[in-house]
PDB file of N, CA and C in Angstrom:
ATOM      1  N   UNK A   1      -0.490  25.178  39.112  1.00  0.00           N
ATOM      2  CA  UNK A   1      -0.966  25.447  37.778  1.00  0.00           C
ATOM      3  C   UNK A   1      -1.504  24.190  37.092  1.00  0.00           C
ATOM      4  N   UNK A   2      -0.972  23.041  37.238  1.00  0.00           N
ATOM      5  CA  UNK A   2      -1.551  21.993  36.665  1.00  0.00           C
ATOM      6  C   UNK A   2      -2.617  21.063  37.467  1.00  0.00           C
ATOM      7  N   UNK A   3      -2.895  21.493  38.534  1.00  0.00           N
ATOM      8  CA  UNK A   3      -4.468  21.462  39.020  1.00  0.00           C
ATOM      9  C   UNK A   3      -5.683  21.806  38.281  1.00  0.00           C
ATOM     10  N   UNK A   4      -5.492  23.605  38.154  1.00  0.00           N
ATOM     11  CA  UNK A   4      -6.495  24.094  37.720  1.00  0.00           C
ATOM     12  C   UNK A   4      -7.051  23.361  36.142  1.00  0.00           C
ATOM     13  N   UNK A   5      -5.598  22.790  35.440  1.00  0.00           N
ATOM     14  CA  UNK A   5      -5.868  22.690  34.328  1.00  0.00           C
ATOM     15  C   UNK A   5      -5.903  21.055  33.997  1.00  0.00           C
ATOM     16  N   UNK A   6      -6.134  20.279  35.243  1.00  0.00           N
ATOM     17  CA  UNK A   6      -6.143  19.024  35.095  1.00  0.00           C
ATOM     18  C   UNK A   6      -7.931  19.039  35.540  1.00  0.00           C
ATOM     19  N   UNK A   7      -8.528  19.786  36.102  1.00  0.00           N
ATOM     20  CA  UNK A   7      -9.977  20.284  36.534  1.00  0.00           C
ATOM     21  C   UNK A   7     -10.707  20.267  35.294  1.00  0.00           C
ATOM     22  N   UNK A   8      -9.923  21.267  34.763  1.00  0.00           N
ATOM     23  CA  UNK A   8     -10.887  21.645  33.560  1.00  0.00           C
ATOM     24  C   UNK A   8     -11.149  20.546  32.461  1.00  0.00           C
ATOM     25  N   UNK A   9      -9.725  20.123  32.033  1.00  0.00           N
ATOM     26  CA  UNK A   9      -9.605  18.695  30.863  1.00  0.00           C
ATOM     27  C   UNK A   9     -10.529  17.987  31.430  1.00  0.00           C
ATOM     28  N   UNK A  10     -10.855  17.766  32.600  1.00  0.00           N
ATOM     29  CA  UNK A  10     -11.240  16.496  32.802  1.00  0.00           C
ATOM     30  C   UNK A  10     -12.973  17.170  32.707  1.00  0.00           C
ATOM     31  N   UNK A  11     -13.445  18.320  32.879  1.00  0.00           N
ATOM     32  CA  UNK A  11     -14.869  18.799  33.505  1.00  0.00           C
ATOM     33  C   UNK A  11     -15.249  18.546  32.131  1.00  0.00           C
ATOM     34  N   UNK A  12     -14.362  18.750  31.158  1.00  0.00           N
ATOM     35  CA  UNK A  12     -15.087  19.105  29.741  1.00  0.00           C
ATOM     36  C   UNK A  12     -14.894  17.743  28.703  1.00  0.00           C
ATOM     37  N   UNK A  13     -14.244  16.953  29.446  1.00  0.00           N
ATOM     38  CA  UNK A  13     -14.233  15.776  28.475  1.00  0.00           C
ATOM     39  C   UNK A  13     -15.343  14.753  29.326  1.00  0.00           C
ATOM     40  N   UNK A  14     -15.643  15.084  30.715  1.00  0.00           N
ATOM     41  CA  UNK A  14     -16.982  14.499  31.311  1.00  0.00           C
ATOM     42  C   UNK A  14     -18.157  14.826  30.240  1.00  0.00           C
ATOM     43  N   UNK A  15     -18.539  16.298  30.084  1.00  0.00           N
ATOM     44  CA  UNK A  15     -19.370  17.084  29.574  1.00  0.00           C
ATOM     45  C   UNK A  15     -19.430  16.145  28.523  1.00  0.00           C
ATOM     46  N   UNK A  16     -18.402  16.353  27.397  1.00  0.00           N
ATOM     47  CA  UNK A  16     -18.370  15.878  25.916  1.00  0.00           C
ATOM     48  C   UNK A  16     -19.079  14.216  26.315  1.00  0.00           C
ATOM     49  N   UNK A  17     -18.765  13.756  26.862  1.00  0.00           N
ATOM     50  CA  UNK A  17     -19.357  12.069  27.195  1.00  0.00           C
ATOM     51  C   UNK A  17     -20.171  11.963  27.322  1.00  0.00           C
ATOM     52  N   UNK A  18     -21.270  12.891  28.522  1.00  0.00           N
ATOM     53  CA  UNK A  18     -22.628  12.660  28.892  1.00  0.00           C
ATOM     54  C   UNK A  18     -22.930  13.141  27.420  1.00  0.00           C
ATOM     55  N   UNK A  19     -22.906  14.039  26.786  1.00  0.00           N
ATOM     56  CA  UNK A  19     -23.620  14.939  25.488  1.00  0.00           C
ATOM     57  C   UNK A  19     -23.523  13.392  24.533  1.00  0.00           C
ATOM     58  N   UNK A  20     -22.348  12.740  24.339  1.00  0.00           N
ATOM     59  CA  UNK A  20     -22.174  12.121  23.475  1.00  0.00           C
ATOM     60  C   UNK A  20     -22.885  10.816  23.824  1.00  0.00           C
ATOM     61  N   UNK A  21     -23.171  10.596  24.728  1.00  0.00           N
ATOM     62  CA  UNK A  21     -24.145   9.520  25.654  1.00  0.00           C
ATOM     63  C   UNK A  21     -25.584   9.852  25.147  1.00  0.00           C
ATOM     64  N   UNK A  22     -25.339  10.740  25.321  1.00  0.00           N
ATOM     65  CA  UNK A  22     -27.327  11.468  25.361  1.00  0.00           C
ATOM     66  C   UNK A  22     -27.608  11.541  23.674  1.00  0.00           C
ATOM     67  N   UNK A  23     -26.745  11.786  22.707  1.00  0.00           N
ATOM     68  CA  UNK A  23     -26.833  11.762  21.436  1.00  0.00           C
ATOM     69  C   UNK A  23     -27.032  10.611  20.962  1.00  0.00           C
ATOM     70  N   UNK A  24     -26.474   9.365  21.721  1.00  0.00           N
ATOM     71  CA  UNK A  24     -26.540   8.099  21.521  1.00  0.00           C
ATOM     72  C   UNK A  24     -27.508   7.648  21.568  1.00  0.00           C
ATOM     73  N   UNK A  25     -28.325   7.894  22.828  1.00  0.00           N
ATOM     74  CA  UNK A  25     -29.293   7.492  23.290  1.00  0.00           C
ATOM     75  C   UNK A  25     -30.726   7.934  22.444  1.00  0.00           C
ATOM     76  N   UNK A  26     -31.125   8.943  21.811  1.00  0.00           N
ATOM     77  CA  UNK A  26     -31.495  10.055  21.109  1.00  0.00           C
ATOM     78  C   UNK A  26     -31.688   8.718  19.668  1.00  0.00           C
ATOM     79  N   UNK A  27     -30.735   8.615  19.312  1.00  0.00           N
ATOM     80  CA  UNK A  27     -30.361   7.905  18.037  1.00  0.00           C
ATOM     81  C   UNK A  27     -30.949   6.653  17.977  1.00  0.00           C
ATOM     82  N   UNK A  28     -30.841   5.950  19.031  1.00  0.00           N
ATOM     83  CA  UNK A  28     -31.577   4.394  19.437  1.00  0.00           C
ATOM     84  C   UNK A  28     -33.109   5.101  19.414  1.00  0.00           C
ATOM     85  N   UNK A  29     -33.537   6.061  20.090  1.00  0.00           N
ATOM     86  CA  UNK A  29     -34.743   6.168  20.697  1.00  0.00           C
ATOM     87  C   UNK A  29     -35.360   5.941  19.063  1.00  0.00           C
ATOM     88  N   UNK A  30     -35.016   7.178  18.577  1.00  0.00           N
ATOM     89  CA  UNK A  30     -35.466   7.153  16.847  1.00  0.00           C
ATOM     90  C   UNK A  30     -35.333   5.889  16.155  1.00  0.00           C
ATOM     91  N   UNK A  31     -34.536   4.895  16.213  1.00  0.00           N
ATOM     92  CA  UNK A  31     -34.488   3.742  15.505  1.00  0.00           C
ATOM     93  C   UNK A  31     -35.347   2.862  15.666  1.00  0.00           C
ATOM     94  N   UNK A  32     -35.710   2.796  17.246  1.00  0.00           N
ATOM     95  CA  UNK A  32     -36.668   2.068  18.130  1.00  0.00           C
ATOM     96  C   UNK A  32     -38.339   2.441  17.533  1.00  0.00           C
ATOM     97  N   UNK A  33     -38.137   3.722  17.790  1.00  0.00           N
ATOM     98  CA  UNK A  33     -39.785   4.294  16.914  1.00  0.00           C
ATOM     99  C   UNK A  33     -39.977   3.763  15.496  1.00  0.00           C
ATOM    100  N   UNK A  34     -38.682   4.533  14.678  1.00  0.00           N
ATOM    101  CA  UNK A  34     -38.798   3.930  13.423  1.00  0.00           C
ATOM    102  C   UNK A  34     -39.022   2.370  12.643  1.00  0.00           C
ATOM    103  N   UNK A  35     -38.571   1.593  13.589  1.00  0.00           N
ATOM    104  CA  UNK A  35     -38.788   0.086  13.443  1.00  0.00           C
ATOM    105  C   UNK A  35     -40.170  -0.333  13.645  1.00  0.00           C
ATOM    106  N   UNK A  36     -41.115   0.430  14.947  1.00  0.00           N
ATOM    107  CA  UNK A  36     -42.119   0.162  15.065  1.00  0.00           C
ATOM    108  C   UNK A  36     -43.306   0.433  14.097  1.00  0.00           C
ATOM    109  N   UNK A  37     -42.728   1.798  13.267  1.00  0.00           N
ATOM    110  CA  UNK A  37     -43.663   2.341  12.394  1.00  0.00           C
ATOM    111  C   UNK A  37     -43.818   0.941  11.643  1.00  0.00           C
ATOM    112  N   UNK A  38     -42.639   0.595  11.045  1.00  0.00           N
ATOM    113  CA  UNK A  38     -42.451  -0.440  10.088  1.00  0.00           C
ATOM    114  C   UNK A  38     -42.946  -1.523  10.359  1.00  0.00           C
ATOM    115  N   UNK A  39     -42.962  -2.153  12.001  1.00  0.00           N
ATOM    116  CA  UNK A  39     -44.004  -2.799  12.400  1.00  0.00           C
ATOM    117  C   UNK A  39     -45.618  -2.642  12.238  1.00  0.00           C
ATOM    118  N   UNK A  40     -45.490  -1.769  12.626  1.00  0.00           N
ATOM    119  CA  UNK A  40     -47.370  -1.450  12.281  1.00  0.00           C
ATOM    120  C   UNK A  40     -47.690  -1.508  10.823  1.00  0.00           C
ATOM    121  N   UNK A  41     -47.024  -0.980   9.692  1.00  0.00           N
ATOM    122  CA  UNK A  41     -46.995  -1.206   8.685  1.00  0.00           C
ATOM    123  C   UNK A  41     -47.357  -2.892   8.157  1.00  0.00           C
ATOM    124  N   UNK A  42     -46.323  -3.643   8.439  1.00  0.00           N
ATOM    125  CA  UNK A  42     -46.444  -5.225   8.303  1.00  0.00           C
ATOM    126  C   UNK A  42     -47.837  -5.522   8.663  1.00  0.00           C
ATOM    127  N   UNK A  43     -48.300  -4.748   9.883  1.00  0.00           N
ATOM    128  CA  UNK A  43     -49.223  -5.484  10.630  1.00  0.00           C
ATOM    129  C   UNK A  43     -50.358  -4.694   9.458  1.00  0.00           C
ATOM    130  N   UNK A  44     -50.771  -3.518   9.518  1.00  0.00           N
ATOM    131  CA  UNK A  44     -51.464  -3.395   8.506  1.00  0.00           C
ATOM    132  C   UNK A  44     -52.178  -4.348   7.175  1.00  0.00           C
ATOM    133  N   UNK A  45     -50.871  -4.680   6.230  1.00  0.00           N
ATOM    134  CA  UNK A  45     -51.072  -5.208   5.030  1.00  0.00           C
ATOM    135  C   UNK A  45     -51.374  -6.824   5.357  1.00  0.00           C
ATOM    136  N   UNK A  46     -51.482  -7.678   6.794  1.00  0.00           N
ATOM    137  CA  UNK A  46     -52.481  -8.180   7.259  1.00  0.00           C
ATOM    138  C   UNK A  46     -53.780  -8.259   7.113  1.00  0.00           C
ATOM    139  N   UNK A  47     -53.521  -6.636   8.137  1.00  0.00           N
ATOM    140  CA  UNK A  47     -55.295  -6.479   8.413  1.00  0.00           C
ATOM    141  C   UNK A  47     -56.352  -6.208   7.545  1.00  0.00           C
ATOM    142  N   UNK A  48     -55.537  -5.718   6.376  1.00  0.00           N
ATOM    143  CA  UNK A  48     -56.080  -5.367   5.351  1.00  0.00           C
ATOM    144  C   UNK A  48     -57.055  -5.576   4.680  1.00  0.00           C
ATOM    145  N   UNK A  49     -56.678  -6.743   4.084  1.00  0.00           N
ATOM    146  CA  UNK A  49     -57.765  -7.258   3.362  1.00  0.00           C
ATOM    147  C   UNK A  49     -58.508  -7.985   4.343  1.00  0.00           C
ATOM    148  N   UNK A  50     -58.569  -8.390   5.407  1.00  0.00           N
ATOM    149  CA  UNK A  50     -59.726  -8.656   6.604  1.00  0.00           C
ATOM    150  C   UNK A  50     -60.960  -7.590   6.491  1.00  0.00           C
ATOM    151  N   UNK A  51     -60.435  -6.674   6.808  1.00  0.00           N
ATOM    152  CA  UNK A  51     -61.047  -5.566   6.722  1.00  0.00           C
ATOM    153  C   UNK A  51     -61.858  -5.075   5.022  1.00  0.00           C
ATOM    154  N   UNK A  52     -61.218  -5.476   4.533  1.00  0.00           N
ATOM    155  CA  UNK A  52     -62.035  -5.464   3.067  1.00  0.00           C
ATOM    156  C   UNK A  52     -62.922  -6.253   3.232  1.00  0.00           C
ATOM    157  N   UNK A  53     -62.672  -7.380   3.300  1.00  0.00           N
ATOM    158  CA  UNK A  53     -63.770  -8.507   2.884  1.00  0.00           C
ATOM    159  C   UNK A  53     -65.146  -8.122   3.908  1.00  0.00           C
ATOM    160  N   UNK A  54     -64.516  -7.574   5.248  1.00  0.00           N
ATOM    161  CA  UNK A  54     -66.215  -7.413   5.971  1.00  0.00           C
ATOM    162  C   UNK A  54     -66.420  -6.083   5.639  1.00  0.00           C
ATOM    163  N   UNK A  55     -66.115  -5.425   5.017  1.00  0.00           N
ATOM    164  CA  UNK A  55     -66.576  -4.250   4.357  1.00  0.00           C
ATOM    165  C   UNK A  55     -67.869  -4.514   3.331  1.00  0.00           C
ATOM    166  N   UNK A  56     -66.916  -5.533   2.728  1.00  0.00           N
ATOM    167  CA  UNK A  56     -67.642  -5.980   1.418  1.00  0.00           C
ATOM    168  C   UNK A  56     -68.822  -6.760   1.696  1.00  0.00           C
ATOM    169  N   UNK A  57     -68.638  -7.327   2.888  1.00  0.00           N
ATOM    170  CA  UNK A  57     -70.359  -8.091   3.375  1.00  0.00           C
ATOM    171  C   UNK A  57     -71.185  -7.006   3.773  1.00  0.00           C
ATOM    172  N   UNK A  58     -70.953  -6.240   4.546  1.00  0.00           N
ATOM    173  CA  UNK A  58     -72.159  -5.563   4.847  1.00  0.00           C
ATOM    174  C   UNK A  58     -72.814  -4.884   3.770  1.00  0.00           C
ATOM    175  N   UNK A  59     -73.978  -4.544   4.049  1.00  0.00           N
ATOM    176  CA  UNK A  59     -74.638  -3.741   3.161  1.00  0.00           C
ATOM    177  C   UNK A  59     -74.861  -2.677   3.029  1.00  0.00           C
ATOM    178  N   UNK A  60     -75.269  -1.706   2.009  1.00  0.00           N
ATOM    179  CA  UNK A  60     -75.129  -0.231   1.400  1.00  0.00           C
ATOM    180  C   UNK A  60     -75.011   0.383   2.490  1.00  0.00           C
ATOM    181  N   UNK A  61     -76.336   0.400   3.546  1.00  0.00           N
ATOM    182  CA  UNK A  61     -76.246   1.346   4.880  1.00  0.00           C
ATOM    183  C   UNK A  61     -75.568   1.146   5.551  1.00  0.00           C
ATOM    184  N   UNK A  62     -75.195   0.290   5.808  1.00  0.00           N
ATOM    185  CA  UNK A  62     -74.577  -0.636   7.211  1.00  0.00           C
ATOM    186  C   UNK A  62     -72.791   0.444   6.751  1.00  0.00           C
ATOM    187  N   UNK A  63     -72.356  -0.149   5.612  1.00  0.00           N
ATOM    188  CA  UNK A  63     -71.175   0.204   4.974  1.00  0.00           C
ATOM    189  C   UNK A  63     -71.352   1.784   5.065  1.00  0.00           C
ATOM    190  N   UNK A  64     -71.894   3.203   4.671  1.00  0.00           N
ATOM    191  CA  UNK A  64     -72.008   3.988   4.542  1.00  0.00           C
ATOM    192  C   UNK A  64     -72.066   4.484   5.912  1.00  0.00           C
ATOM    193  N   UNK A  65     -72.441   4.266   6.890  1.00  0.00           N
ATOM    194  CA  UNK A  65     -72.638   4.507   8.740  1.00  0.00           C
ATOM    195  C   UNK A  65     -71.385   4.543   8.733  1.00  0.00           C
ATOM    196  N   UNK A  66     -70.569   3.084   8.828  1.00  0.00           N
ATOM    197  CA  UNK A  66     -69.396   2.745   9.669  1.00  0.00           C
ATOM    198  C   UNK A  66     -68.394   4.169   8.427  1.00  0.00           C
ATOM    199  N   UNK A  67     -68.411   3.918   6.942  1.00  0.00           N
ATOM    200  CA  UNK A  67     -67.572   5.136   6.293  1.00  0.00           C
ATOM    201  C   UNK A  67     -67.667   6.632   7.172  1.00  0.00           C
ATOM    202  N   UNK A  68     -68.988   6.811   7.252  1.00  0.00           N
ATOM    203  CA  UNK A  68     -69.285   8.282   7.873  1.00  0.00           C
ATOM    204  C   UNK A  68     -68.885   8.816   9.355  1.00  0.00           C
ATOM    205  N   UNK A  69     -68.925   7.851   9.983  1.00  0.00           N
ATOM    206  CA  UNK A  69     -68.219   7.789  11.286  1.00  0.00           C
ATOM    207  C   UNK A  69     -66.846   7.847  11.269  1.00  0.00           C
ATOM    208  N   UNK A  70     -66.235   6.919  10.618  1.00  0.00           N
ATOM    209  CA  UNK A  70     -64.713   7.077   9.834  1.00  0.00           C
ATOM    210  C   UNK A  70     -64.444   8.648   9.823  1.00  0.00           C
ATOM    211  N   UNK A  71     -65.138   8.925   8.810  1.00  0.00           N
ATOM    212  CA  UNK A  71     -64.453  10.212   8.149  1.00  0.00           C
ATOM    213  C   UNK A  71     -64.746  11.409   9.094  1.00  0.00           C
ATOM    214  N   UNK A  72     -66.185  11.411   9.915  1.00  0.00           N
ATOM    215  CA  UNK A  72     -66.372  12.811  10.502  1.00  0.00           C
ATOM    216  C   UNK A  72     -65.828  12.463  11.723  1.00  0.00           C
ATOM    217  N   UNK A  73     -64.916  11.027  12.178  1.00  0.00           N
ATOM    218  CA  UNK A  73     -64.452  10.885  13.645  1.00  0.00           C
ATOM    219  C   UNK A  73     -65.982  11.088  14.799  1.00  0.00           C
ATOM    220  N   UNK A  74     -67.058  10.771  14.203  1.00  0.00           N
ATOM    221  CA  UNK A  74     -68.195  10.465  14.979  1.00  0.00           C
ATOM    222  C   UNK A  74     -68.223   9.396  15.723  1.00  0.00           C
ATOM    223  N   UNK A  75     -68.936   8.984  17.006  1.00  0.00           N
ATOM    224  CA  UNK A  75     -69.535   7.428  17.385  1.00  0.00           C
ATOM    225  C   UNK A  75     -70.169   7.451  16.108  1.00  0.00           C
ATOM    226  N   UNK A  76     -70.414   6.084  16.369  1.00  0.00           N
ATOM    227  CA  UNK A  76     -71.366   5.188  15.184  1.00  0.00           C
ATOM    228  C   UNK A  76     -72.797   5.474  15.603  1.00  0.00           C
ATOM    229  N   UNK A  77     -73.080   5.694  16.771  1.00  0.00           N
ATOM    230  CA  UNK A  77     -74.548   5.828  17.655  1.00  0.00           C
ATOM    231  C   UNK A  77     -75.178   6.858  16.688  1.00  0.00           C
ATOM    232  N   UNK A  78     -74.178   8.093  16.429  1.00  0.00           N
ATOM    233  CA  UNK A  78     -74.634   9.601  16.078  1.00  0.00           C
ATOM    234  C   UNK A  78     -74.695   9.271  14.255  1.00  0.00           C
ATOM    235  N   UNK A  79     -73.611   8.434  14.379  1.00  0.00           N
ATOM    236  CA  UNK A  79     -73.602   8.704  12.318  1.00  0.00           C
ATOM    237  C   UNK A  79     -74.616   8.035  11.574  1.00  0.00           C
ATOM    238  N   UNK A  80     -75.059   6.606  12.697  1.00  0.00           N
ATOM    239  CA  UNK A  80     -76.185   5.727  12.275  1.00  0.00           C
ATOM    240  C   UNK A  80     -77.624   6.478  12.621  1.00  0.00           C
ATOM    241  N   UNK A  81     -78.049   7.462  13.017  1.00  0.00           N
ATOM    242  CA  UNK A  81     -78.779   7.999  13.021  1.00  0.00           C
ATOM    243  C   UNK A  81     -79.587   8.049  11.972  1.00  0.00           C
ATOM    244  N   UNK A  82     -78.901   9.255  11.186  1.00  0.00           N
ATOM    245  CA  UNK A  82     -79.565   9.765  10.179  1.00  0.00           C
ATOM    246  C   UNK A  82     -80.352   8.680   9.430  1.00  0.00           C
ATOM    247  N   UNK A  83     -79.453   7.575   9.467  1.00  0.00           N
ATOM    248  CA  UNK A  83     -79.794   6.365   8.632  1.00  0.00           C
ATOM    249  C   UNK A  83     -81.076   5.420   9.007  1.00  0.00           C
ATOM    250  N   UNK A  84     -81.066   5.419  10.116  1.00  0.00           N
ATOM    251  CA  UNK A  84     -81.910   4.752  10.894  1.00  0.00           C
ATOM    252  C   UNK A  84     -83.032   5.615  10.553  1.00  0.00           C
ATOM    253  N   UNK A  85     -83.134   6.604  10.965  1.00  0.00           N
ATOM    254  CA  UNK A  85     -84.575   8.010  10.421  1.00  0.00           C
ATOM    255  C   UNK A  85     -84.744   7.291   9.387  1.00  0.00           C
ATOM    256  N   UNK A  86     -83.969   7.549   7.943  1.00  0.00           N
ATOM    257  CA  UNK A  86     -84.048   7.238   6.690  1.00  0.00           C
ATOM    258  C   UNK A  86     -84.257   5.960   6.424  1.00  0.00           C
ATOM    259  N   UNK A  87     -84.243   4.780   7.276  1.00  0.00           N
ATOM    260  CA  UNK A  87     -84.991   3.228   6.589  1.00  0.00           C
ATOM    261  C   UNK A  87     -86.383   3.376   7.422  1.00  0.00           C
ATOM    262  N   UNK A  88     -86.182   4.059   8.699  1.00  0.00           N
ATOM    263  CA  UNK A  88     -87.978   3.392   9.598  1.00  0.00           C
ATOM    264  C   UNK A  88     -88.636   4.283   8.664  1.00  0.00           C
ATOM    265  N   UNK A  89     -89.914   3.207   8.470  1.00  0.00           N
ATOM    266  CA  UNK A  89     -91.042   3.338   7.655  1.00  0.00           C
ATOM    267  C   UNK A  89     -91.717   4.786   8.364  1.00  0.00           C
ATOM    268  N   UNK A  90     -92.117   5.967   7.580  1.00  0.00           N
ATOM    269  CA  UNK A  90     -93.050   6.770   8.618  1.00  0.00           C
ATOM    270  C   UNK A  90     -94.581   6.877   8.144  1.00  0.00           C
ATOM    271  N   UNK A  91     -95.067   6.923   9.443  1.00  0.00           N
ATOM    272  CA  UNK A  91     -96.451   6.650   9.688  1.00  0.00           C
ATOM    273  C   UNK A  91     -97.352   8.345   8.702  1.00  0.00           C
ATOM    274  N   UNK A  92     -98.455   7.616   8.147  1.00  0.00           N
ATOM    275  CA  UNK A  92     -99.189   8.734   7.320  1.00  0.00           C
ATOM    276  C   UNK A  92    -100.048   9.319   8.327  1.00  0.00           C
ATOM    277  N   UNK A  93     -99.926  10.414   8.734  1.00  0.00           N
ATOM    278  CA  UNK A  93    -100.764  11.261   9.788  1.00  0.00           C
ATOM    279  C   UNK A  93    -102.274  11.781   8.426  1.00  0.00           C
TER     280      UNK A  93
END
């Protein structure tokens, strides 16, 4: 009788360990991500104003391409298009 029930104590306090292992592990994983967000963050408010200032050099079109590409998730090839049409001079037929 105290076989069967030295089997079991022990099957289910294995169980409870790996679970409580794996919950552990679970918990780091999330902390690990979460730290990185916070990394990228830091790194951001860096890049930031880098990124402003050559914003701020280019000019109206130049700035309005690279925005439009931004926003519709276009290449730049396709968004600078339109633009490109719209500065070449066209010829009077």
């Amino acid at each position: 009788m105290l076989t069967p029930w030295l089997y079991a104590v022990t099957r289910r306090t294995a169980i409870d360990a790996i679970r409580k292992e794996s919950r552990r592990q679970l918990r780091e994983q999330i902390a690990v991500e979460m730290n990185n967000m916070n990394a990228t963050a830091n790194e951001w408010t860096q890049i930031e104003p880098l990124l402003d200032d050559a914003m701020a050099a280019l000019d109206k079109t130049d700035r309005a391409a690279i925005l439009l590409a931004i926003l519709k998730t276009k290449p730049c090839a396709k968004s600078a298009k339109p633009w490109a049409q719209m500065m070449t001079p066209r010829k009077n037929a």
